[in-house]
C-alpha atoms as a PDB file:
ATOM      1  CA  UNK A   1     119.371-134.227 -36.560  1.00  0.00           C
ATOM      2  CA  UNK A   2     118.527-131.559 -34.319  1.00  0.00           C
ATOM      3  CA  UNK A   3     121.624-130.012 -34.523  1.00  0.00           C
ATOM      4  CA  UNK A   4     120.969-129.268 -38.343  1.00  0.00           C
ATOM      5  CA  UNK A   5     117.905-127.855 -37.963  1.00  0.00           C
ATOM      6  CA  UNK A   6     119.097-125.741 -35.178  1.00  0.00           C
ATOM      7  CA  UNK A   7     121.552-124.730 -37.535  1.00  0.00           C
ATOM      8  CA  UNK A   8     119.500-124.257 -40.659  1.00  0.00           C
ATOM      9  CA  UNK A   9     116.691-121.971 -38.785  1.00  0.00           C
ATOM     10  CA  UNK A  10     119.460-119.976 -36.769  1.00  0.00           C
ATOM     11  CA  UNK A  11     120.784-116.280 -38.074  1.00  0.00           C
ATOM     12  CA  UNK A  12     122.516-116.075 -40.443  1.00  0.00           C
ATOM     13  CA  UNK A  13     121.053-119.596 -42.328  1.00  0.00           C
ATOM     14  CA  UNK A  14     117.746-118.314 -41.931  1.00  0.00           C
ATOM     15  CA  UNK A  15     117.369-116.159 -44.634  1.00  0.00           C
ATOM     16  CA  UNK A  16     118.831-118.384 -47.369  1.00  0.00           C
ATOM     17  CA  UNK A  17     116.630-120.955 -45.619  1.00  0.00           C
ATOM     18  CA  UNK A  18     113.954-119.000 -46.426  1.00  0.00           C
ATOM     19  CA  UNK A  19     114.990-118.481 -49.972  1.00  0.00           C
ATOM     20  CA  UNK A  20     115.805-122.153 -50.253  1.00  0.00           C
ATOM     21  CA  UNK A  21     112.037-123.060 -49.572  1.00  0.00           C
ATOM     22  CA  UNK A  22     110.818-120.512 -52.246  1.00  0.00           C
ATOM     23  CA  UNK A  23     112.920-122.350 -54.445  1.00  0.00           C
ATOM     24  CA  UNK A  24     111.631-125.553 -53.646  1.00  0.00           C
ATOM     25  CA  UNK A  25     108.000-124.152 -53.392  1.00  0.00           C
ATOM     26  CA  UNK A  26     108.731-122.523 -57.450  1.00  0.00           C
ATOM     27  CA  UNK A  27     109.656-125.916 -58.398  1.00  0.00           C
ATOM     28  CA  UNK A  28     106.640-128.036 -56.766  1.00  0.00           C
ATOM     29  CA  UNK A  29     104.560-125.370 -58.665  1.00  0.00           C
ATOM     30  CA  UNK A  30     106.345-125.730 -61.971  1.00  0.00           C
ATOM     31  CA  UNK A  31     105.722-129.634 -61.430  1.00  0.00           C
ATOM     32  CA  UNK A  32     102.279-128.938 -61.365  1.00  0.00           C
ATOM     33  CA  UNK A  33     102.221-126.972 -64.486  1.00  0.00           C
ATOM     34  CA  UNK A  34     102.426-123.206 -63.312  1.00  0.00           C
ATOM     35  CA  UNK A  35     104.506-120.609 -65.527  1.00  0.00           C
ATOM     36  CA  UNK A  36     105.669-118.563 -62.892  1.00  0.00           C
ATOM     37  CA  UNK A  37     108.806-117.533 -64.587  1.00  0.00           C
ATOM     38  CA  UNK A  38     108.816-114.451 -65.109  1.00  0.00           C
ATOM     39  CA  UNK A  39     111.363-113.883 -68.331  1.00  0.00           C
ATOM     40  CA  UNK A  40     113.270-111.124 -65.680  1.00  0.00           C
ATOM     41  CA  UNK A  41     116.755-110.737 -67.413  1.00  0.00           C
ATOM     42  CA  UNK A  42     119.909-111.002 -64.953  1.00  0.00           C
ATOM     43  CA  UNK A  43     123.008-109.097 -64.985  1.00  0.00           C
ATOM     44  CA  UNK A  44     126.516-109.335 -63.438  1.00  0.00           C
ATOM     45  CA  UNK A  45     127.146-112.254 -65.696  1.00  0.00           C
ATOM     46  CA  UNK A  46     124.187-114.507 -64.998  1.00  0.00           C
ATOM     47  CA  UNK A  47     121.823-113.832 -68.079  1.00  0.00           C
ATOM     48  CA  UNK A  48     121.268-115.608 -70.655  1.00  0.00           C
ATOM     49  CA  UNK A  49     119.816-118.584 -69.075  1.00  0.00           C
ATOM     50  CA  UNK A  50     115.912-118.256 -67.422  1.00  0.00           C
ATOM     51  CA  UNK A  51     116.241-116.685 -63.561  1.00  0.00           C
ATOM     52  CA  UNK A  52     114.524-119.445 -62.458  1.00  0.00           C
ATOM     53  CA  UNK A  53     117.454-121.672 -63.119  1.00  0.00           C
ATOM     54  CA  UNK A  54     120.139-118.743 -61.675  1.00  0.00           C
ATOM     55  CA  UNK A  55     118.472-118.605 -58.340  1.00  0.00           C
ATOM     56  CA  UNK A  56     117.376-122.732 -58.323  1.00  0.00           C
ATOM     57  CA  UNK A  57     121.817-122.766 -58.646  1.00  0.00           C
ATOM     58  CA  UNK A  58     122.612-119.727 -56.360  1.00  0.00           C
ATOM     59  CA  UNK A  59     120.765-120.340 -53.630  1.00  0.00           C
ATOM     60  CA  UNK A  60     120.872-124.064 -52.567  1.00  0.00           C
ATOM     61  CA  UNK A  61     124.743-123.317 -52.903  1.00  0.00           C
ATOM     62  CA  UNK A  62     124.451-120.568 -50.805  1.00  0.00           C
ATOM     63  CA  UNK A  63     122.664-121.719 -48.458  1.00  0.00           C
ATOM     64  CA  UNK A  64     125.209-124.799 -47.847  1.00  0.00           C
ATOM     65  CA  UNK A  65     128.133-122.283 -47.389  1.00  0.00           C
ATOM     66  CA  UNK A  66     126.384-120.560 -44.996  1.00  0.00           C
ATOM     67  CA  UNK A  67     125.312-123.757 -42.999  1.00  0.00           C
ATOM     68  CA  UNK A  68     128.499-125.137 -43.227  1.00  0.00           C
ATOM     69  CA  UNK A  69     130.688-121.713 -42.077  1.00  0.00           C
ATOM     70  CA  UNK A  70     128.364-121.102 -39.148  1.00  0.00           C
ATOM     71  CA  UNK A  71     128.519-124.748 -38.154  1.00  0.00           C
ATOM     72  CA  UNK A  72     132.806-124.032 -38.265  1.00  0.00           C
ATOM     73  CA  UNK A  73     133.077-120.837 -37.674  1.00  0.00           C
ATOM     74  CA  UNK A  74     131.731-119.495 -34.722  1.00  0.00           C
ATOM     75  CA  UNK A  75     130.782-116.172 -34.135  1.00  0.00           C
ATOM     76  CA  UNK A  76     131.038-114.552 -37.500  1.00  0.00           C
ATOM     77  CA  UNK A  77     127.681-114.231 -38.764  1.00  0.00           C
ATOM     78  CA  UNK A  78     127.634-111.678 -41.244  1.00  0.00           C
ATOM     79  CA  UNK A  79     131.179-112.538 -42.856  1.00  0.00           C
ATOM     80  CA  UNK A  80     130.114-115.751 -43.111  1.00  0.00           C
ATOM     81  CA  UNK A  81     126.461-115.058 -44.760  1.00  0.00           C
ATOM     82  CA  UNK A  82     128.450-112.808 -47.381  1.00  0.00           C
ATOM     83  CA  UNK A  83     131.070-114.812 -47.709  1.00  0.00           C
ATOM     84  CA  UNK A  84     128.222-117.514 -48.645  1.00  0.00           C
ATOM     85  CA  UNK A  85     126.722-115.103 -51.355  1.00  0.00           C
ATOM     86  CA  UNK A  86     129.844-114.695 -52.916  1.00  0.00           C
ATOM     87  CA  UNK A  87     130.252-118.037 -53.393  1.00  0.00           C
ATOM     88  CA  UNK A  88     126.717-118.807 -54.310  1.00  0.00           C
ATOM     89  CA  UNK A  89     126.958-116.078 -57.270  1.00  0.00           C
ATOM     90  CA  UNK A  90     130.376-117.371 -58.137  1.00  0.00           C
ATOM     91  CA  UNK A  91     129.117-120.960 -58.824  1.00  0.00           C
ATOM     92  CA  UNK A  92     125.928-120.018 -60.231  1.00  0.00           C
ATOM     93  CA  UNK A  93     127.595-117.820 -62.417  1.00  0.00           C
ATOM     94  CA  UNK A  94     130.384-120.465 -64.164  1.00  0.00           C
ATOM     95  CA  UNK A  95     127.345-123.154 -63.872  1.00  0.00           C
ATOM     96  CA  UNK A  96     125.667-120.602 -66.133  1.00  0.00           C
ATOM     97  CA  UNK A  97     128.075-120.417 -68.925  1.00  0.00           C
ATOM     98  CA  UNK A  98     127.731-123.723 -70.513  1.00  0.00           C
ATOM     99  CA  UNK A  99     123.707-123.625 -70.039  1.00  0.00           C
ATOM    100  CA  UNK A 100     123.699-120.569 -71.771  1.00  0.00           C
ATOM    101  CA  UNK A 101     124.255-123.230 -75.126  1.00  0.00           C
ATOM    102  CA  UNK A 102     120.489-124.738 -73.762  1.00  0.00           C
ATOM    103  CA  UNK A 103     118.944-121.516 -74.498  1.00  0.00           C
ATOM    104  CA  UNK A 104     119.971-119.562 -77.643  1.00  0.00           C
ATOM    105  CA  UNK A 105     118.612-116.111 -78.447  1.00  0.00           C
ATOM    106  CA  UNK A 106     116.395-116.330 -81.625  1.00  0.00           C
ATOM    107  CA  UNK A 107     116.405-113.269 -83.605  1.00  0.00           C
ATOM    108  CA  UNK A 108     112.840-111.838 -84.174  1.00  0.00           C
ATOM    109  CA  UNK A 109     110.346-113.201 -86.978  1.00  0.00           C
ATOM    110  CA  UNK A 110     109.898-110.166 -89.772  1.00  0.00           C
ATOM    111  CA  UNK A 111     107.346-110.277 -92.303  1.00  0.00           C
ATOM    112  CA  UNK A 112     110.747-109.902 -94.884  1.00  0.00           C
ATOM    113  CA  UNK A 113     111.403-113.646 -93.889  1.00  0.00           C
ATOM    114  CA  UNK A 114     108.487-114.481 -96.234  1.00  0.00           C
ATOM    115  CA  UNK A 115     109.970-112.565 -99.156  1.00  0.00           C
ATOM    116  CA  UNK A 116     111.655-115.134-101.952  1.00  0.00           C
ATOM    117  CA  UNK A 117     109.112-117.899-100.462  1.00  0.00           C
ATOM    118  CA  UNK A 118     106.411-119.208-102.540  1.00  0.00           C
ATOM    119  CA  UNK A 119     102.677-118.414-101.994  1.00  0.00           C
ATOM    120  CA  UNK A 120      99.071-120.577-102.696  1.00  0.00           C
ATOM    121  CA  UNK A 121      96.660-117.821-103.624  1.00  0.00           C
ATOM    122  CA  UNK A 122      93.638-117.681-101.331  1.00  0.00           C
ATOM    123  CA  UNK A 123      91.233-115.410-103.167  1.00  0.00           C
ATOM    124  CA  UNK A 124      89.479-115.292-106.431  1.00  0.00           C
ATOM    125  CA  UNK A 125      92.049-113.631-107.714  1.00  0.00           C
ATOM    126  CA  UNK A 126      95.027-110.305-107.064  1.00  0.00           C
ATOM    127  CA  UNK A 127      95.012-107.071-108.314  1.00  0.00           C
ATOM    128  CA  UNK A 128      96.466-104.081-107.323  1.00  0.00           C
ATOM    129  CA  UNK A 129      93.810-103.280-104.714  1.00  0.00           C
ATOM    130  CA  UNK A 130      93.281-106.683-103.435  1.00  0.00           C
ATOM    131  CA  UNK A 131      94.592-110.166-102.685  1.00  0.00           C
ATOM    132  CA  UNK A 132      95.473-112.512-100.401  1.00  0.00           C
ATOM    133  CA  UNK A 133      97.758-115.428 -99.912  1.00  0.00           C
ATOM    134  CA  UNK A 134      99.058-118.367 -97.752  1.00  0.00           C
ATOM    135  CA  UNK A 135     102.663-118.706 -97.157  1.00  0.00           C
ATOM    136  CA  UNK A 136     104.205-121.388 -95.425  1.00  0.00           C
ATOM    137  CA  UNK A 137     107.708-120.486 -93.188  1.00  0.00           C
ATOM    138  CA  UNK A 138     110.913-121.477 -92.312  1.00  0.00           C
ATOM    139  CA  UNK A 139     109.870-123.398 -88.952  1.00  0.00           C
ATOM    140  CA  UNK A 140     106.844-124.614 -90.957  1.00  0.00           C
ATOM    141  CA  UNK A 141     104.194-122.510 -89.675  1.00  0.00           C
ATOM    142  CA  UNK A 142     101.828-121.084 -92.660  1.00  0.00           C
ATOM    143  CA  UNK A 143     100.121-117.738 -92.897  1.00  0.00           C
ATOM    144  CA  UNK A 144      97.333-115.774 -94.856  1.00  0.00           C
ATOM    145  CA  UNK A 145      98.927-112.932 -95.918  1.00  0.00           C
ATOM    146  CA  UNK A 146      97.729-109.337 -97.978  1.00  0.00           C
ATOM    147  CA  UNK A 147      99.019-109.959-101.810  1.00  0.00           C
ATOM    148  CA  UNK A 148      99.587-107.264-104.427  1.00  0.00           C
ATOM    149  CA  UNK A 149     100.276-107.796-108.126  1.00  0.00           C
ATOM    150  CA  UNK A 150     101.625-105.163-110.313  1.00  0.00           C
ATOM    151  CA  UNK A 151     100.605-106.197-113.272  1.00  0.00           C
ATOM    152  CA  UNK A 152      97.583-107.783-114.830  1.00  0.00           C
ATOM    153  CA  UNK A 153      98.606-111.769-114.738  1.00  0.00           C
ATOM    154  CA  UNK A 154      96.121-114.050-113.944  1.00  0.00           C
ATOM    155  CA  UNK A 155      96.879-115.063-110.503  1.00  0.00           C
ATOM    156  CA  UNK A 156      93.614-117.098-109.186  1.00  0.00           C
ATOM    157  CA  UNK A 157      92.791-119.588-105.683  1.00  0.00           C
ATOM    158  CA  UNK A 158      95.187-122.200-105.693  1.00  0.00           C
ATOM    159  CA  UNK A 159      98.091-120.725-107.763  1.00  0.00           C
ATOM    160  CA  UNK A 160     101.636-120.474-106.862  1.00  0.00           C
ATOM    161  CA  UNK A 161     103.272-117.414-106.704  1.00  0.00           C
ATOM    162  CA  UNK A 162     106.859-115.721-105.447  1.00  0.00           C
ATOM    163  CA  UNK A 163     106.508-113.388-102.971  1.00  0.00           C
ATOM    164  CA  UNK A 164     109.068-110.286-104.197  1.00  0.00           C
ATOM    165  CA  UNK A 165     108.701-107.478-102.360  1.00  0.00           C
ATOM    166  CA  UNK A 166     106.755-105.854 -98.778  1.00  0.00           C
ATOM    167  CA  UNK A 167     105.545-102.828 -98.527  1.00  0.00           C
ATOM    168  CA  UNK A 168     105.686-101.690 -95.658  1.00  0.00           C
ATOM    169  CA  UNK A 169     103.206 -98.819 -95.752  1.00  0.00           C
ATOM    170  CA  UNK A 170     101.116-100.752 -96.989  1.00  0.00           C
ATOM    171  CA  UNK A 171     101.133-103.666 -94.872  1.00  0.00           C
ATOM    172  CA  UNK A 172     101.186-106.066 -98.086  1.00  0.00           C
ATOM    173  CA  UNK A 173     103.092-108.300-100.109  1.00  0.00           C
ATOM    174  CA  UNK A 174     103.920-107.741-103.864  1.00  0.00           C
ATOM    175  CA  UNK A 175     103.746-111.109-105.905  1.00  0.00           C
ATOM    176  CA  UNK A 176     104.375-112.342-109.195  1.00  0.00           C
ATOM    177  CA  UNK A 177     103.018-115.764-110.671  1.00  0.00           C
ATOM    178  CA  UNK A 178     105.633-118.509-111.154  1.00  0.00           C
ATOM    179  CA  UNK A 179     105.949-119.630-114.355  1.00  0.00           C
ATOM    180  CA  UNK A 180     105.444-123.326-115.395  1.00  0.00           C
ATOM    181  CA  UNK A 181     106.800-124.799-118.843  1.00  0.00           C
ATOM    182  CA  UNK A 182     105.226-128.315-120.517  1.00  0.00           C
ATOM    183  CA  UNK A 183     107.709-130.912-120.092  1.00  0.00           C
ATOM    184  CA  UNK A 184     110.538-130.480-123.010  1.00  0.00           C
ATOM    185  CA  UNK A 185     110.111-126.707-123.539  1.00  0.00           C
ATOM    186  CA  UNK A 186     112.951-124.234-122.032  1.00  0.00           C
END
């Protein structure tokens, strides 16, 4: 057992060892409920996934090459620390291509994914000037939302109405009431 720990604390292991107890140490953390991920987006083939997960693959495998090459091959220190790299960011980046499935890139919410949905009507009623509206969305999150009518219907708290139209200058939505037929009637 000494051995290995001669090994793991000797140049050229003791860098990655280093690296390999800041991984363990961001892990212990993230047990305990810390964010400390930053979002920091990796290149050279390794985005897509969070770097927490890139470096939590790259280094424990780099750090094992490097243990294991010093421990049979003798005297080549810094060959054998890059040669560990390499083969730490070659892993981590084909272990990276299937986990890219675990985290797909959303596109953006826009206020234009409310237009076509239908609205309750918040206020006493919508004019021109004034209005306002809750509008329920695709993930099934609701929000109060500025309504605009161009015409004169009666569009009161607790109606339904289609959102049409957003105007963008104005920051609004342009409604219209729905209209409901008695039973029979076409």
């Amino acid at each position: 057992m000494g051995e290995f720990f001669a090994a793991a604390l000797a140049f050229p292991t003791v860098l990655l060892t280093i690296l390999l107890a800041a991984v363990v140490l961001f892990w212990v953390l993230a047990a305990f409920g810390l964010d400390l991920d930053g979002g920091v987006e990796l290149a050279y083939g390794l985005g897509g996934v969070p770097s927490s997960v890139v470096f939590s693959l790259l280094v424990p495998i780099a750090w094992f090459a490097c243990l294991a090459g010093v421990t049979l091959i003798d005297g080549y220190d810094i060959p054998v620390l890059l040669g560990s790299l390499v083969v730490g960011f070659a892993t981590a980046r084909l272990a990276v291509i299937p986990l890219r499935r675990l985290y797909p890139v959303l596109p953006a919410a826009s206020r234009n994914d409310f237009v076509g949905r239908v609205c309750v009507i918040r206020t006493g009623t919508v004019t021109t000037e004034f209005g306002q509206a809750e509008v329920t969305a695709a993930d099934g999150s609701s929000a109060i939302v500025q309504v605009r009518q161009a015409g004169a219907d009666d569009l009161r708290a607790g109606m339904s109405a289609l959102i049409f139209d957003y105007d963008q200058d104005g920051e609004f939505f342009w409604v219209a009431p729905i209209p409901t037929y008695p039973l029979g009637e076409h």
